[in-house]
PDB file of N, CA and C in Angstrom:
ATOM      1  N   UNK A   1      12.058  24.766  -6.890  1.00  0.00           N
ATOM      2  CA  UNK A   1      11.494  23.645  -6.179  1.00  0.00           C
ATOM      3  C   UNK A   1      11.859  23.775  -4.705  1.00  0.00           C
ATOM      4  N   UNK A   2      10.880  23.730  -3.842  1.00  0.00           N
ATOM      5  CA  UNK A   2      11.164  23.801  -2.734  1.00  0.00           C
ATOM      6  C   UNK A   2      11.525  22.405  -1.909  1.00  0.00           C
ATOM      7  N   UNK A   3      12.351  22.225  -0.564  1.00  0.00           N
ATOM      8  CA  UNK A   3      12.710  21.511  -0.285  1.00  0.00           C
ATOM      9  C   UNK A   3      11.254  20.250   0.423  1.00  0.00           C
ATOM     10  N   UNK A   4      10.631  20.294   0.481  1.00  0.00           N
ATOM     11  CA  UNK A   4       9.377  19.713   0.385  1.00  0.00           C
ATOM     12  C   UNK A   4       9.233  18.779  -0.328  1.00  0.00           C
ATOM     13  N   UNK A   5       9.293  19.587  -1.800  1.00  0.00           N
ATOM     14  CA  UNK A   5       8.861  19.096  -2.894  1.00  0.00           C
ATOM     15  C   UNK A   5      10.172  17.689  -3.341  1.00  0.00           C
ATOM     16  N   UNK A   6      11.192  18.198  -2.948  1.00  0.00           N
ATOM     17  CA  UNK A   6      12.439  17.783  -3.214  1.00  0.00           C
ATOM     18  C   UNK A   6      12.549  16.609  -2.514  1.00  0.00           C
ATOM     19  N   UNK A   7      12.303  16.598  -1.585  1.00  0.00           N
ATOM     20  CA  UNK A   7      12.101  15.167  -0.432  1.00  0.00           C
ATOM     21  C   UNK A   7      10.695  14.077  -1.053  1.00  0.00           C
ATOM     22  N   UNK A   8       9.699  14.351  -1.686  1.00  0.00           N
ATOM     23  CA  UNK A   8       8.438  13.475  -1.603  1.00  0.00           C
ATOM     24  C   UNK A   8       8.990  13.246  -3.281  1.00  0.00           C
ATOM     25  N   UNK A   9       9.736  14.015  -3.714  1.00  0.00           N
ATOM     26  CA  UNK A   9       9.832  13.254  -4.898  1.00  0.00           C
ATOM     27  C   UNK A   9      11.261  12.239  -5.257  1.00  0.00           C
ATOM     28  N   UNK A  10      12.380  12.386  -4.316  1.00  0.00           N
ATOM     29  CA  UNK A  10      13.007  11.580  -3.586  1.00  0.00           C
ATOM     30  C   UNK A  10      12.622  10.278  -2.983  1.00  0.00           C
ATOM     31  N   UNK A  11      11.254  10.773  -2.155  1.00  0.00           N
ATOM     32  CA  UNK A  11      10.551   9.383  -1.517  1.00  0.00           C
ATOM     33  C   UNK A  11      10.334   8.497  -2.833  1.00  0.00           C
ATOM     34  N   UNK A  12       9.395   9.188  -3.423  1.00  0.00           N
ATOM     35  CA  UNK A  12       8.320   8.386  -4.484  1.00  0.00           C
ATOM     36  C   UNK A  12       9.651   7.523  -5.527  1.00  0.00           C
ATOM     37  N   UNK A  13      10.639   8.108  -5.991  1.00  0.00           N
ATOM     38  CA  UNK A  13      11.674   7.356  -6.150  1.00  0.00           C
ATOM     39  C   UNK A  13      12.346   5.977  -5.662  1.00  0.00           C
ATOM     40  N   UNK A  14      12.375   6.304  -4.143  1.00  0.00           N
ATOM     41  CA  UNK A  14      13.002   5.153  -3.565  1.00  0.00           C
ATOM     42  C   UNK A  14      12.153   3.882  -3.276  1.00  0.00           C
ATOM     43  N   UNK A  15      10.697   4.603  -3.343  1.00  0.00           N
ATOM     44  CA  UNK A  15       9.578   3.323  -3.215  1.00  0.00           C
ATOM     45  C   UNK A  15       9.288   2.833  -4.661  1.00  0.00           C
ATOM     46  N   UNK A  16       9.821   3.713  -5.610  1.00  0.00           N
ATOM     47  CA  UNK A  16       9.284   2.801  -6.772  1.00  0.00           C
ATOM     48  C   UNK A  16      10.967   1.984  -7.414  1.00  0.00           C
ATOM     49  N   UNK A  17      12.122   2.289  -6.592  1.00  0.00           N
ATOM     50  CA  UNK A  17      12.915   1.233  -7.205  1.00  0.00           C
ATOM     51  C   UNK A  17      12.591   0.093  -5.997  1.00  0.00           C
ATOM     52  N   UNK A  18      11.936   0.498  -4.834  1.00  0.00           N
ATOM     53  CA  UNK A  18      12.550  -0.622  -3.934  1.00  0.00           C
ATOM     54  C   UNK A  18      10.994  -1.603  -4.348  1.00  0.00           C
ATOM     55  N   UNK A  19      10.097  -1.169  -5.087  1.00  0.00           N
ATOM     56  CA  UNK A  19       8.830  -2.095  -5.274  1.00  0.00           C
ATOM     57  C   UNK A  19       9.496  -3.049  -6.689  1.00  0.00           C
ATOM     58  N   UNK A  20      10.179  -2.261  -7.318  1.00  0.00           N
ATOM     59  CA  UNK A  20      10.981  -3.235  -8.512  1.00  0.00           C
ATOM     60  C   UNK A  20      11.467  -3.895  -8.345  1.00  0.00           C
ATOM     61  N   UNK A  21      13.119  -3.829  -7.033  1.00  0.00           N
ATOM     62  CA  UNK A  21      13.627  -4.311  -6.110  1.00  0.00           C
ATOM     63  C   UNK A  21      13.044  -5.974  -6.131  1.00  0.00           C
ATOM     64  N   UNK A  22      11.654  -5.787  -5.113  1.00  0.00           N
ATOM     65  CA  UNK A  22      10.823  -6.767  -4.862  1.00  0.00           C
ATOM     66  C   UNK A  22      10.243  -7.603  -5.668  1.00  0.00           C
ATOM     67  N   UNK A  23       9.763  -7.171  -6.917  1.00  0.00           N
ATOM     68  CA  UNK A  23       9.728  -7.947  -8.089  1.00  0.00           C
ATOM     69  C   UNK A  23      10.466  -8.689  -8.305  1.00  0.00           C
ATOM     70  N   UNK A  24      11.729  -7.982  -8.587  1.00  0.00           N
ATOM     71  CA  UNK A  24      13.310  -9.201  -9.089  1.00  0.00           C
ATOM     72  C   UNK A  24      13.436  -9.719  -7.481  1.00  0.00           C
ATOM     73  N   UNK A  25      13.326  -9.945  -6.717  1.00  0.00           N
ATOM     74  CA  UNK A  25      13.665 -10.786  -5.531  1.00  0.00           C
ATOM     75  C   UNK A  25      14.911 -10.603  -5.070  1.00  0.00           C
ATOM     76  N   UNK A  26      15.402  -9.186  -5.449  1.00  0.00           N
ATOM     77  CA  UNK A  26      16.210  -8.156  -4.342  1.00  0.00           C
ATOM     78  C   UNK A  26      15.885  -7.935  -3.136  1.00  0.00           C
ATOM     79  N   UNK A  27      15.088  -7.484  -2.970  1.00  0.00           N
ATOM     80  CA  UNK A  27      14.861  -6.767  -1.501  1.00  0.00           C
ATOM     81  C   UNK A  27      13.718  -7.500  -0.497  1.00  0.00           C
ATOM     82  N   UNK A  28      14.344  -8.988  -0.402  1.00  0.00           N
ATOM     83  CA  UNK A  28      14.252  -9.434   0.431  1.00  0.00           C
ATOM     84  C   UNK A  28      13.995  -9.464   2.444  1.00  0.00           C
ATOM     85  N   UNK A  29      14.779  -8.301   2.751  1.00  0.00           N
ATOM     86  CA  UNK A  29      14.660  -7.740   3.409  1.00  0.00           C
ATOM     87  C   UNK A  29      13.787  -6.936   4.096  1.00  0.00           C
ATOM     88  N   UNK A  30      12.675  -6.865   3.095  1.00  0.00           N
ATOM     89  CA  UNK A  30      11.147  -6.109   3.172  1.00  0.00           C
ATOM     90  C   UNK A  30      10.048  -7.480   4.152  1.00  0.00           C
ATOM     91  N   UNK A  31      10.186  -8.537   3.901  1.00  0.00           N
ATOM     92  CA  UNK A  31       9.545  -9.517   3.681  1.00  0.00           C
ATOM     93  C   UNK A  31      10.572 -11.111   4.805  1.00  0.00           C
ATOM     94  N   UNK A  32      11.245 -10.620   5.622  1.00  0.00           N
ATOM     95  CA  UNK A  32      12.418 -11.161   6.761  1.00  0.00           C
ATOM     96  C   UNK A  32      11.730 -11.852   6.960  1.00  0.00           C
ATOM     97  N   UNK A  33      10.507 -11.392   8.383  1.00  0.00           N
ATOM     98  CA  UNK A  33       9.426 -12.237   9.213  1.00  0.00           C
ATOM     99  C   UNK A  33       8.900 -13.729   8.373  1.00  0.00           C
ATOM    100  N   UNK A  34       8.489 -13.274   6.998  1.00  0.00           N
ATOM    101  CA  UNK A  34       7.292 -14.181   6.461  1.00  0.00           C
ATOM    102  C   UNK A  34       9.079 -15.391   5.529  1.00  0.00           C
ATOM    103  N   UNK A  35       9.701 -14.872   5.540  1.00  0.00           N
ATOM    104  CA  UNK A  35      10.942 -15.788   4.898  1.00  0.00           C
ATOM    105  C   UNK A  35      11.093 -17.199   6.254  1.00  0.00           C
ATOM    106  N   UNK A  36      11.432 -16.440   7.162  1.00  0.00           N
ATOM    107  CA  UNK A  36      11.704 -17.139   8.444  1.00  0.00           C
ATOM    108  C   UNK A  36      10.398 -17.907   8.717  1.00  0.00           C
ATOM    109  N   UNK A  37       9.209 -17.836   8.253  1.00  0.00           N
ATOM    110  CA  UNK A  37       8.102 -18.538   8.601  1.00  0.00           C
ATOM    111  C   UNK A  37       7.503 -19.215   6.752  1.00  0.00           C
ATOM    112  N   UNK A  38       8.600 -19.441   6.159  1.00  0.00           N
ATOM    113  CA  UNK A  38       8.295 -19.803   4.774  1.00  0.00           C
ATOM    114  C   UNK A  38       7.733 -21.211   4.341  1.00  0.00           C
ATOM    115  N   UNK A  39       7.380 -21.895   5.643  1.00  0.00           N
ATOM    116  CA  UNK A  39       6.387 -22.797   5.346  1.00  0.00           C
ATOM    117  C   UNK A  39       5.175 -22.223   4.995  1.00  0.00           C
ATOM    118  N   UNK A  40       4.853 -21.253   5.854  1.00  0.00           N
ATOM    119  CA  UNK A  40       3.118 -20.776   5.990  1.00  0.00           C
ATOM    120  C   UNK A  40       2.825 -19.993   4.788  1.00  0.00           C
ATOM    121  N   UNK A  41       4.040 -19.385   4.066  1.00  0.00           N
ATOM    122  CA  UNK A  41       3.919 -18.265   3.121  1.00  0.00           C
ATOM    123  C   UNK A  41       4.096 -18.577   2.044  1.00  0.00           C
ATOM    124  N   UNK A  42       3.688 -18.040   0.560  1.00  0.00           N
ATOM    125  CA  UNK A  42       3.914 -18.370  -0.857  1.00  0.00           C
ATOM    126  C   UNK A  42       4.987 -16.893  -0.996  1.00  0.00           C
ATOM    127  N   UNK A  43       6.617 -17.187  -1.010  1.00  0.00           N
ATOM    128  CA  UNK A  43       6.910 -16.194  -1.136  1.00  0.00           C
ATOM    129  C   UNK A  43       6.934 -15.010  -2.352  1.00  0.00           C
ATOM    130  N   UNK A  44       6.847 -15.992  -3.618  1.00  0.00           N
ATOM    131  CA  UNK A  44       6.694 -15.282  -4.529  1.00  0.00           C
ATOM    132  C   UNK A  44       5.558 -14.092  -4.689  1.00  0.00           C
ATOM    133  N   UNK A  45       4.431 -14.756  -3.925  1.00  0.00           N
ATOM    134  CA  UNK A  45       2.740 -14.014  -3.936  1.00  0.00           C
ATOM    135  C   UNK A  45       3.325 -12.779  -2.790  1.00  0.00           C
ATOM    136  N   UNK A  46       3.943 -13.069  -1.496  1.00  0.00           N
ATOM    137  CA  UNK A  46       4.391 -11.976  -1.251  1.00  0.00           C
ATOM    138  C   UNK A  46       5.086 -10.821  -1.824  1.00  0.00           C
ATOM    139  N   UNK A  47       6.203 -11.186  -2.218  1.00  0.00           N
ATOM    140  CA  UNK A  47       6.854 -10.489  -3.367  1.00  0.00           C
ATOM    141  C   UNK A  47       6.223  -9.258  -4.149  1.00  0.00           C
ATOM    142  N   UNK A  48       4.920 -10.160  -4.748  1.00  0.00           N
ATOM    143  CA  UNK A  48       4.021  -8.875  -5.768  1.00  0.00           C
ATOM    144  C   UNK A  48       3.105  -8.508  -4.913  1.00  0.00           C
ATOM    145  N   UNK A  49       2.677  -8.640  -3.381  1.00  0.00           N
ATOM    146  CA  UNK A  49       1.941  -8.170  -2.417  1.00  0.00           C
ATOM    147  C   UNK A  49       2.726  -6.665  -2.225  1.00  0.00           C
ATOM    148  N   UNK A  50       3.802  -6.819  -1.275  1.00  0.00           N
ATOM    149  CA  UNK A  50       4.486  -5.931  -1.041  1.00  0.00           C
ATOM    150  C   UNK A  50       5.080  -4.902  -2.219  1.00  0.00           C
ATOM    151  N   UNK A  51       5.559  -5.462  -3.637  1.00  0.00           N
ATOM    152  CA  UNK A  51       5.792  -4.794  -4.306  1.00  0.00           C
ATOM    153  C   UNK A  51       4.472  -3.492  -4.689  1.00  0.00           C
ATOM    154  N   UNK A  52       3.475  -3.957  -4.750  1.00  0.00           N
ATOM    155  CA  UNK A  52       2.097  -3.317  -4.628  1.00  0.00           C
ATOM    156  C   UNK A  52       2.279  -2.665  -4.168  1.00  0.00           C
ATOM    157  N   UNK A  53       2.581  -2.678  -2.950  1.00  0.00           N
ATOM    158  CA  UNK A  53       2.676  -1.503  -1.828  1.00  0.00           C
ATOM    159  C   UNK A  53       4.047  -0.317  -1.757  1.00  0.00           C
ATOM    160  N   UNK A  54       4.751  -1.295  -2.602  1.00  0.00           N
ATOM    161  CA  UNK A  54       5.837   0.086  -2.319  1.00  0.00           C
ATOM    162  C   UNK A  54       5.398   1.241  -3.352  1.00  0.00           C
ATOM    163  N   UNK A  55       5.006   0.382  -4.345  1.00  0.00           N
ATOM    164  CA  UNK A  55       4.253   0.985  -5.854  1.00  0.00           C
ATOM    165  C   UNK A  55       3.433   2.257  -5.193  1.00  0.00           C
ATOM    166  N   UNK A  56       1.987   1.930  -4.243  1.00  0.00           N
ATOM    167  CA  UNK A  56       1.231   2.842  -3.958  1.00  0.00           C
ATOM    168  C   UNK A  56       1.797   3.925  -2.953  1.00  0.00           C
ATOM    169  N   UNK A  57       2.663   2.967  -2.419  1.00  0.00           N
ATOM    170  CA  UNK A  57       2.915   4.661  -1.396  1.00  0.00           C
ATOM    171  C   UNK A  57       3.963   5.889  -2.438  1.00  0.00           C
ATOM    172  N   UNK A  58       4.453   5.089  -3.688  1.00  0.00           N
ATOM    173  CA  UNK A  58       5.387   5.844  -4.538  1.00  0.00           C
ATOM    174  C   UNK A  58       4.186   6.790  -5.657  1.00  0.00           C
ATOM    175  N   UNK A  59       3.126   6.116  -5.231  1.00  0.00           N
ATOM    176  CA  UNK A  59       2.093   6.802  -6.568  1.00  0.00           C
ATOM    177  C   UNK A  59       1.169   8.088  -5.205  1.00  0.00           C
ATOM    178  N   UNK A  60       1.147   7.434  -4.144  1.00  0.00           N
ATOM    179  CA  UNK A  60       0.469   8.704  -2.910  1.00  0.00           C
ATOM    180  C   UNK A  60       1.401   9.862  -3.084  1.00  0.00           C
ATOM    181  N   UNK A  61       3.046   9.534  -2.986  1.00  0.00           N
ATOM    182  CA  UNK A  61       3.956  10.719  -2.568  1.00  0.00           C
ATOM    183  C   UNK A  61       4.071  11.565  -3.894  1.00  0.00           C
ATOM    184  N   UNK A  62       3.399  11.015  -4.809  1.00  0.00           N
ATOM    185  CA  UNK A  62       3.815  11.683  -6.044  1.00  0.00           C
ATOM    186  C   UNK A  62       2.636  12.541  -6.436  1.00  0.00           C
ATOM    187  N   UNK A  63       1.399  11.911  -6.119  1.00  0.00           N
ATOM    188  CA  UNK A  63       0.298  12.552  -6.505  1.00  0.00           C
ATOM    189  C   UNK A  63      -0.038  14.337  -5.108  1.00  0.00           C
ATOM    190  N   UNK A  64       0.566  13.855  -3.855  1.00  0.00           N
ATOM    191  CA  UNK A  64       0.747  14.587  -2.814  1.00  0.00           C
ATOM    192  C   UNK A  64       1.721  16.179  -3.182  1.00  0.00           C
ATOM    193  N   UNK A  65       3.073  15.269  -4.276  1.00  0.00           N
ATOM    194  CA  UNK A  65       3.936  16.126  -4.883  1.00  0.00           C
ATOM    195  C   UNK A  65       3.240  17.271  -5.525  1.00  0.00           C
ATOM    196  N   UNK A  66       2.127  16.737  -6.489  1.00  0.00           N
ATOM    197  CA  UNK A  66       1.585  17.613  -7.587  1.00  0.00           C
ATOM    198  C   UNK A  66       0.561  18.152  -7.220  1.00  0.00           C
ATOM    199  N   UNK A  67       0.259  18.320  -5.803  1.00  0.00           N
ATOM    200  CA  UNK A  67      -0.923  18.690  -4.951  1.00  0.00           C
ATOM    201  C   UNK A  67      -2.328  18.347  -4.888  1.00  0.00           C
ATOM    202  N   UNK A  68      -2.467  17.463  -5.500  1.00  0.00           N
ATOM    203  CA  UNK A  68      -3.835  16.300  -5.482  1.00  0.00           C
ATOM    204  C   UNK A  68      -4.048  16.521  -3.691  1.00  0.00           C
ATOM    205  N   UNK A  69      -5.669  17.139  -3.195  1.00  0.00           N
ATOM    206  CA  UNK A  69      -5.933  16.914  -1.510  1.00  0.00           C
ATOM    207  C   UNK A  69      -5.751  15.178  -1.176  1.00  0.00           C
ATOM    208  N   UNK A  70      -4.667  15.842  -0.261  1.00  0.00           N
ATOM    209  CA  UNK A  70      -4.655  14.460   0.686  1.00  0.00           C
ATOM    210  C   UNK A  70      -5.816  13.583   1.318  1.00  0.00           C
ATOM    211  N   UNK A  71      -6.956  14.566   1.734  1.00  0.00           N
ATOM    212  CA  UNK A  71      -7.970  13.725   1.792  1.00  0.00           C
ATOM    213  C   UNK A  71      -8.486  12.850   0.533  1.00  0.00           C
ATOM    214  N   UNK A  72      -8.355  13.104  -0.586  1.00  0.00           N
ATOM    215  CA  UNK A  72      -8.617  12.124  -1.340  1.00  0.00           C
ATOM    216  C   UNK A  72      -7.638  10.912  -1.318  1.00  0.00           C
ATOM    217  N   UNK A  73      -6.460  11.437  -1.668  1.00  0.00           N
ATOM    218  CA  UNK A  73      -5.535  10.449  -1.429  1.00  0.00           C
ATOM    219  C   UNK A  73      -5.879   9.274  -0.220  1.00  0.00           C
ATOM    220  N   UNK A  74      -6.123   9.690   0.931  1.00  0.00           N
ATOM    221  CA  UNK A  74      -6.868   9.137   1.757  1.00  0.00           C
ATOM    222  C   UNK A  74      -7.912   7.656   1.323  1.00  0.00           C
ATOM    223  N   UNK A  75      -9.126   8.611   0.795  1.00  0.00           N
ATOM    224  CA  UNK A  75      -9.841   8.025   0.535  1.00  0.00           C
ATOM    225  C   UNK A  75      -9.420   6.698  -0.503  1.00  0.00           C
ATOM    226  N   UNK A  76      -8.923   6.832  -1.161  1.00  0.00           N
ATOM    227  CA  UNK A  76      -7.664   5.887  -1.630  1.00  0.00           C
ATOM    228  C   UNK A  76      -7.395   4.587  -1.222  1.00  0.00           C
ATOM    229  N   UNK A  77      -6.290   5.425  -0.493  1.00  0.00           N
ATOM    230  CA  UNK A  77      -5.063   4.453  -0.048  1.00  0.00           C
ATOM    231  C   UNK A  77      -5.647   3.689   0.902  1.00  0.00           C
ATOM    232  N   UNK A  78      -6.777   4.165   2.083  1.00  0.00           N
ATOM    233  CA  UNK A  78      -6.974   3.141   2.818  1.00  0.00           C
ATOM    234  C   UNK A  78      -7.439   2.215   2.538  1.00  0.00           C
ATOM    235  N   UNK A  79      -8.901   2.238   1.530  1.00  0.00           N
ATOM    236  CA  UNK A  79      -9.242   0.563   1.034  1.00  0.00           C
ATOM    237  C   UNK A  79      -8.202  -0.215   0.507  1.00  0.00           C
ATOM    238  N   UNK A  80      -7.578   0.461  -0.209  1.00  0.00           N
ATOM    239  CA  UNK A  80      -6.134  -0.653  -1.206  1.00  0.00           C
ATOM    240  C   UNK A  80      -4.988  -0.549  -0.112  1.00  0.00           C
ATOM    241  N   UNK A  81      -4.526  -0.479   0.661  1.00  0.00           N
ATOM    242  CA  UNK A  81      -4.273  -0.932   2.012  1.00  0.00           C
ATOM    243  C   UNK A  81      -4.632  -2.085   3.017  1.00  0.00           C
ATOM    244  N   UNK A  82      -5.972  -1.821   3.146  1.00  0.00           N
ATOM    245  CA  UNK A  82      -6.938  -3.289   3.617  1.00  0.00           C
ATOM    246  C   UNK A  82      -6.770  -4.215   2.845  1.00  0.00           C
ATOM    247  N   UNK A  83      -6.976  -3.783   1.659  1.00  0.00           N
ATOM    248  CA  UNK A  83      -7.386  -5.054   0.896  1.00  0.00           C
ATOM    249  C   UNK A  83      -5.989  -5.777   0.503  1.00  0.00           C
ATOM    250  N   UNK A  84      -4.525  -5.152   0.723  1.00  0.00           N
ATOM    251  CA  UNK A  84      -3.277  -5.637   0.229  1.00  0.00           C
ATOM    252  C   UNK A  84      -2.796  -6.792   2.089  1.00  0.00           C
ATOM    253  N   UNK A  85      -3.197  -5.938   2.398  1.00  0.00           N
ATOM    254  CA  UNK A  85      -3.019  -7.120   4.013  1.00  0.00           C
ATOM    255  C   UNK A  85      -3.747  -8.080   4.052  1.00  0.00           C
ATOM    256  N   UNK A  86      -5.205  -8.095   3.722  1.00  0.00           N
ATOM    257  CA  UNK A  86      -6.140  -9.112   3.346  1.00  0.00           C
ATOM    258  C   UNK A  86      -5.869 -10.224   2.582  1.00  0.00           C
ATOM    259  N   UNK A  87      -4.712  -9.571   1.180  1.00  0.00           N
ATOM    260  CA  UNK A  87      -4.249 -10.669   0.347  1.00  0.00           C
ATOM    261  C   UNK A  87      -2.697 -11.287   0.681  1.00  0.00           C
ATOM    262  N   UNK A  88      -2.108 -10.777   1.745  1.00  0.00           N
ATOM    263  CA  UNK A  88      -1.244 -11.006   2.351  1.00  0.00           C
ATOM    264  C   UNK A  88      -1.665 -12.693   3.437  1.00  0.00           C
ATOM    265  N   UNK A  89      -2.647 -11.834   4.187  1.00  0.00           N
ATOM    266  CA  UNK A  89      -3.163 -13.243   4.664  1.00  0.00           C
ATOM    267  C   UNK A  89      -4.017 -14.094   4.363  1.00  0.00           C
ATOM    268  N   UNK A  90      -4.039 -14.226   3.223  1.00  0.00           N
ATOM    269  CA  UNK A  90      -5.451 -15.305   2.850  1.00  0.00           C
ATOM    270  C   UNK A  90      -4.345 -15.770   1.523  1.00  0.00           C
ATOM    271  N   UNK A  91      -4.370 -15.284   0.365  1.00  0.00           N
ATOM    272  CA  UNK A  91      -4.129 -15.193  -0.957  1.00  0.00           C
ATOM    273  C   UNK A  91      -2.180 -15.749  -1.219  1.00  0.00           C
ATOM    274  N   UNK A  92      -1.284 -15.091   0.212  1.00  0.00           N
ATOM    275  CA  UNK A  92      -0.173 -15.312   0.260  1.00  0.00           C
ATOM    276  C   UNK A  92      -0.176 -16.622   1.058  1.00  0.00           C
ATOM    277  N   UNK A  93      -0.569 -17.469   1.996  1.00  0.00           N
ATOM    278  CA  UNK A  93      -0.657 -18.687   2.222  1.00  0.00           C
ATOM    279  C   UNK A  93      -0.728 -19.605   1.958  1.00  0.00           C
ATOM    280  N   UNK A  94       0.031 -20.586   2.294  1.00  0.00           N
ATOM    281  CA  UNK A  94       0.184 -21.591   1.540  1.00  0.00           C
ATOM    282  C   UNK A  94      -1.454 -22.640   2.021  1.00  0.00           C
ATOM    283  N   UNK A  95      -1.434 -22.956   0.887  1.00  0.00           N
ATOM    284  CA  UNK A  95      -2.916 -24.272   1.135  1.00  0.00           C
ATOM    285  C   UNK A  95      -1.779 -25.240   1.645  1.00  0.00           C
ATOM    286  N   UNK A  96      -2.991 -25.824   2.968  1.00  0.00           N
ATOM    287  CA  UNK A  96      -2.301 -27.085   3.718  1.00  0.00           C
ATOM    288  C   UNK A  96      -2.526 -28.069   2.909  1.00  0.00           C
TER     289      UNK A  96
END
């Protein structure tokens, strides 16, 4: 295994405990800004927003690992990207 390989599968590791992390309402720390503004925010809906996301960048570095083209990966990640910020601000807000 080359050292490459050794690092993205390292990554994909640390994003899929720190998206679990976020689930159990450990890693708080991901999510500071929107705590400090926790009127405006549903933090729990954040929680599985962001956990989402640590999830996909742990499923990109892994699929990248096993040499899947990055341009697909691409093609991917950017809509479910948009669409996880999208539900960040609409879906994670609190109704006035």
């Amino acid at each position: 295994m080359s050292t490459e390989n050794i690092t993205l599968l390292v990554m994909s590791i640390v994003f899929a405990v720190l998206g679990i992390m976020m689930l159990l309402g450990k890693a708080d720390f991901a999510i500071k800004k929107h705590i400090r503004e926790s009127g405006k925010y549903n933090i729990p809906r954040l929680r599985v927003i962001y956990a989402m996301s640590f999830f996909l960048i742990g499923i990109v570095t892994t699929l990248v690992l096993y040499g899947i083209n990055e341009m697909v990966t691409l093609f991917v990640i950017v809509p479910v990207a948009i669409i996880l910020i999208a539900l960040q601000y609409t879906w994670a807000k609190k109704k006035d």
